[in-house]
C-alpha atoms as a PDB file:
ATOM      1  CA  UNK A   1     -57.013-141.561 200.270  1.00  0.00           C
ATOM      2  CA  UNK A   2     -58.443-145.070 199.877  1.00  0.00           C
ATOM      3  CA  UNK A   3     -55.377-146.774 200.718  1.00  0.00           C
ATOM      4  CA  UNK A   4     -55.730-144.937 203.925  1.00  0.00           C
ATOM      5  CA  UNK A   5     -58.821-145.522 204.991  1.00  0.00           C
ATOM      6  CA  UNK A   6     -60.516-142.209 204.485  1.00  0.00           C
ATOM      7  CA  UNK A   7     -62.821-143.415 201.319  1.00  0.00           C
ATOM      8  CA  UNK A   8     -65.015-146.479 201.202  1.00  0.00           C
ATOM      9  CA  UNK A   9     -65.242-148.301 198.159  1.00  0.00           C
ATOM     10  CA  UNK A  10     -68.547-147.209 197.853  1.00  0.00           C
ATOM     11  CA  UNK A  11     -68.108-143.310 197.709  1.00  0.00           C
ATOM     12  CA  UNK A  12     -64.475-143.549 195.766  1.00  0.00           C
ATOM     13  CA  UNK A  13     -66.423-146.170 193.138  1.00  0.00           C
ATOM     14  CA  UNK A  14     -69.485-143.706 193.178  1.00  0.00           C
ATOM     15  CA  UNK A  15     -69.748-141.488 189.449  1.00  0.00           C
ATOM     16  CA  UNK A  16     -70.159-137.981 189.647  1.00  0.00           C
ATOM     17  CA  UNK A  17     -70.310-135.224 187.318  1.00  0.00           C
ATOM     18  CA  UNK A  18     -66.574-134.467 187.682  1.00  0.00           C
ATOM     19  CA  UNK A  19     -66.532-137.694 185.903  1.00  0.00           C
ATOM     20  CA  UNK A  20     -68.752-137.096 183.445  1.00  0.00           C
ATOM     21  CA  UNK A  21     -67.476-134.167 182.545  1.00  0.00           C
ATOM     22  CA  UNK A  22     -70.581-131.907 183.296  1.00  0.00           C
ATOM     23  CA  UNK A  23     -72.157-133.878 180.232  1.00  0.00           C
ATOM     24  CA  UNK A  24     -74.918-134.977 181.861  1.00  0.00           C
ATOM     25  CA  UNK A  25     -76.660-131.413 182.954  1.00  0.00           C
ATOM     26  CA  UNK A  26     -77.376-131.095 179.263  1.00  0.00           C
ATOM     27  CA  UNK A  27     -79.275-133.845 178.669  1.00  0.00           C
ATOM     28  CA  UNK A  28     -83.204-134.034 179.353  1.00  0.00           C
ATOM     29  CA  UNK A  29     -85.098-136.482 180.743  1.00  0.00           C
ATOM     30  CA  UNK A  30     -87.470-138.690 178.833  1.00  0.00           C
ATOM     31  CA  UNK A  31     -90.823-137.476 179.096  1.00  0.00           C
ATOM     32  CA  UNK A  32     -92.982-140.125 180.904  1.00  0.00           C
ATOM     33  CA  UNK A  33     -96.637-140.058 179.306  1.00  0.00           C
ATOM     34  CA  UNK A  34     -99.382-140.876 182.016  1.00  0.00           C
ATOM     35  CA  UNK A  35     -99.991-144.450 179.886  1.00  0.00           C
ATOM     36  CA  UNK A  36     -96.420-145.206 180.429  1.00  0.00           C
ATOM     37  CA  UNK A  37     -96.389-144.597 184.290  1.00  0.00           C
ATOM     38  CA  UNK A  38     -98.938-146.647 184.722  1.00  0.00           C
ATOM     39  CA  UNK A  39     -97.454-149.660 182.754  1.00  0.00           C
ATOM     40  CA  UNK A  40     -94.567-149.395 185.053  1.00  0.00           C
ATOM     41  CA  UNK A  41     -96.640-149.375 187.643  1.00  0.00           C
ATOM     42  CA  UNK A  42     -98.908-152.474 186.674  1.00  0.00           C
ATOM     43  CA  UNK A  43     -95.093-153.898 185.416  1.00  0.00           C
ATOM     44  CA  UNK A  44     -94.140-153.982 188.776  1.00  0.00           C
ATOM     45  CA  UNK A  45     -97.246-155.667 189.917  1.00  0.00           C
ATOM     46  CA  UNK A  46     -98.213-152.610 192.071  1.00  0.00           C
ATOM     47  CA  UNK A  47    -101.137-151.046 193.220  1.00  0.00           C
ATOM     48  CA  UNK A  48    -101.408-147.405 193.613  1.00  0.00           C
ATOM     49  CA  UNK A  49    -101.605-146.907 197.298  1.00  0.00           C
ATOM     50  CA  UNK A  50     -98.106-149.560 197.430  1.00  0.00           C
ATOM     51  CA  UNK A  51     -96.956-147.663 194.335  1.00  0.00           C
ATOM     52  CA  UNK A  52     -96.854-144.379 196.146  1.00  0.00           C
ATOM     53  CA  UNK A  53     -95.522-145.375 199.238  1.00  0.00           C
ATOM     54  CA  UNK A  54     -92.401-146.837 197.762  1.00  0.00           C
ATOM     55  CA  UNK A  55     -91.696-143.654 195.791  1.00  0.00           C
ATOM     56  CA  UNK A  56     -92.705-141.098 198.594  1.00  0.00           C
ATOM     57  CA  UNK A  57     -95.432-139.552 196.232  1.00  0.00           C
ATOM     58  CA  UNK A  58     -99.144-138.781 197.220  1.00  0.00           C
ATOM     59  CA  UNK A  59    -101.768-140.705 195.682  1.00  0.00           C
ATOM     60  CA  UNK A  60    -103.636-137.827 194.518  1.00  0.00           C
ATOM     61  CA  UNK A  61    -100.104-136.844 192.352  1.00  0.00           C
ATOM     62  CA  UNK A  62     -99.667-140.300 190.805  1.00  0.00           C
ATOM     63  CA  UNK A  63    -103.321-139.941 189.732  1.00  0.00           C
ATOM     64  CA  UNK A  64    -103.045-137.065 188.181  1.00  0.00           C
ATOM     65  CA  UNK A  65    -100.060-138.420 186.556  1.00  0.00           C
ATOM     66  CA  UNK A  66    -101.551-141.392 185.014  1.00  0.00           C
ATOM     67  CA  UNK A  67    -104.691-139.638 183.728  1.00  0.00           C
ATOM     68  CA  UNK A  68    -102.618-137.369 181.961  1.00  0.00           C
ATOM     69  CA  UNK A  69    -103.671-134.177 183.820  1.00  0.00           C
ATOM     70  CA  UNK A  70     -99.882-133.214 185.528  1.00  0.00           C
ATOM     71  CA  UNK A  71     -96.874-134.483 184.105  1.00  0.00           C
ATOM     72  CA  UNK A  72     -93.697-135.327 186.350  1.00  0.00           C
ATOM     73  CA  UNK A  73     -91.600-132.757 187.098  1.00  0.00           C
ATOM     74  CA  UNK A  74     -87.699-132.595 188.588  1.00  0.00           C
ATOM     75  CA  UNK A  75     -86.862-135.497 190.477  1.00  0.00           C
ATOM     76  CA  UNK A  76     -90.033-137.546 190.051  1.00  0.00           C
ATOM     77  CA  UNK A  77     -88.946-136.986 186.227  1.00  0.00           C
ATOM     78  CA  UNK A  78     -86.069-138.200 186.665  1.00  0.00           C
ATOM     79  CA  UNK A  79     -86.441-141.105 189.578  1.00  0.00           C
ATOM     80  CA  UNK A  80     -89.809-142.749 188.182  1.00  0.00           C
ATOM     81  CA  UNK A  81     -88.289-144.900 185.618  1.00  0.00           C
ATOM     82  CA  UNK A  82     -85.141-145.845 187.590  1.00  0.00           C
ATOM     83  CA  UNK A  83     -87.144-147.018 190.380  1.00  0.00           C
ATOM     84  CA  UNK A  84     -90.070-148.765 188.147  1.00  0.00           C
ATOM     85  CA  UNK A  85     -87.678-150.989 185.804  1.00  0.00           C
ATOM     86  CA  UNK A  86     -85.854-152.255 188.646  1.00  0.00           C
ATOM     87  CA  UNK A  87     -89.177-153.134 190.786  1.00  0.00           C
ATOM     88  CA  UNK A  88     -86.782-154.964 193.655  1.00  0.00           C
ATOM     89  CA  UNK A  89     -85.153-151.677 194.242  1.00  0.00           C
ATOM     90  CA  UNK A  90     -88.614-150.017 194.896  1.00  0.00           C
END
């Protein structure tokens, strides 16, 4: 199908759970304590009204977060750390 033309590179290169064998839906998350989202945060040289708008999150939640009070759930779980260690992808 590449050779044809119907895939890019970019979506026959892509990984996806075929690939890992379903593997990966086992596996949890780290769990992000509010002191560590906000050294990611401060890592990337961010303040928290930039902070949010990059990741599409209220300021209110990322508050909440960093106190300690909520702790991230589904994708935020999952997304936080990706996007904070590579700060030019934010």
């Amino acid at each position: 199908m590449h050779a044809g033309g119907v895939l890019t590179d970019v979506v026959r290169d892509k990984i996806t759970m075929r690939h890992l064998g379903g593997a990966a839906t086992s596996a949890d998350p780290a769990e992000l304590t509010g002191a560590d989202i906000k050294a990611l945060r401060e890592q990337a040289n961010l303040r928290q009204a930039v902070f949010v708008s990059y990741l599409k999150l209220t300021v209110g939640y990322v508050s909440r977060l960093e106190r300690g009070t909520e702790s991230p759930k589904g994708p935020t779980l999952v997304l936080l750390p990706a996007r904070c260690h590579s700060p030019q992808r934010l």
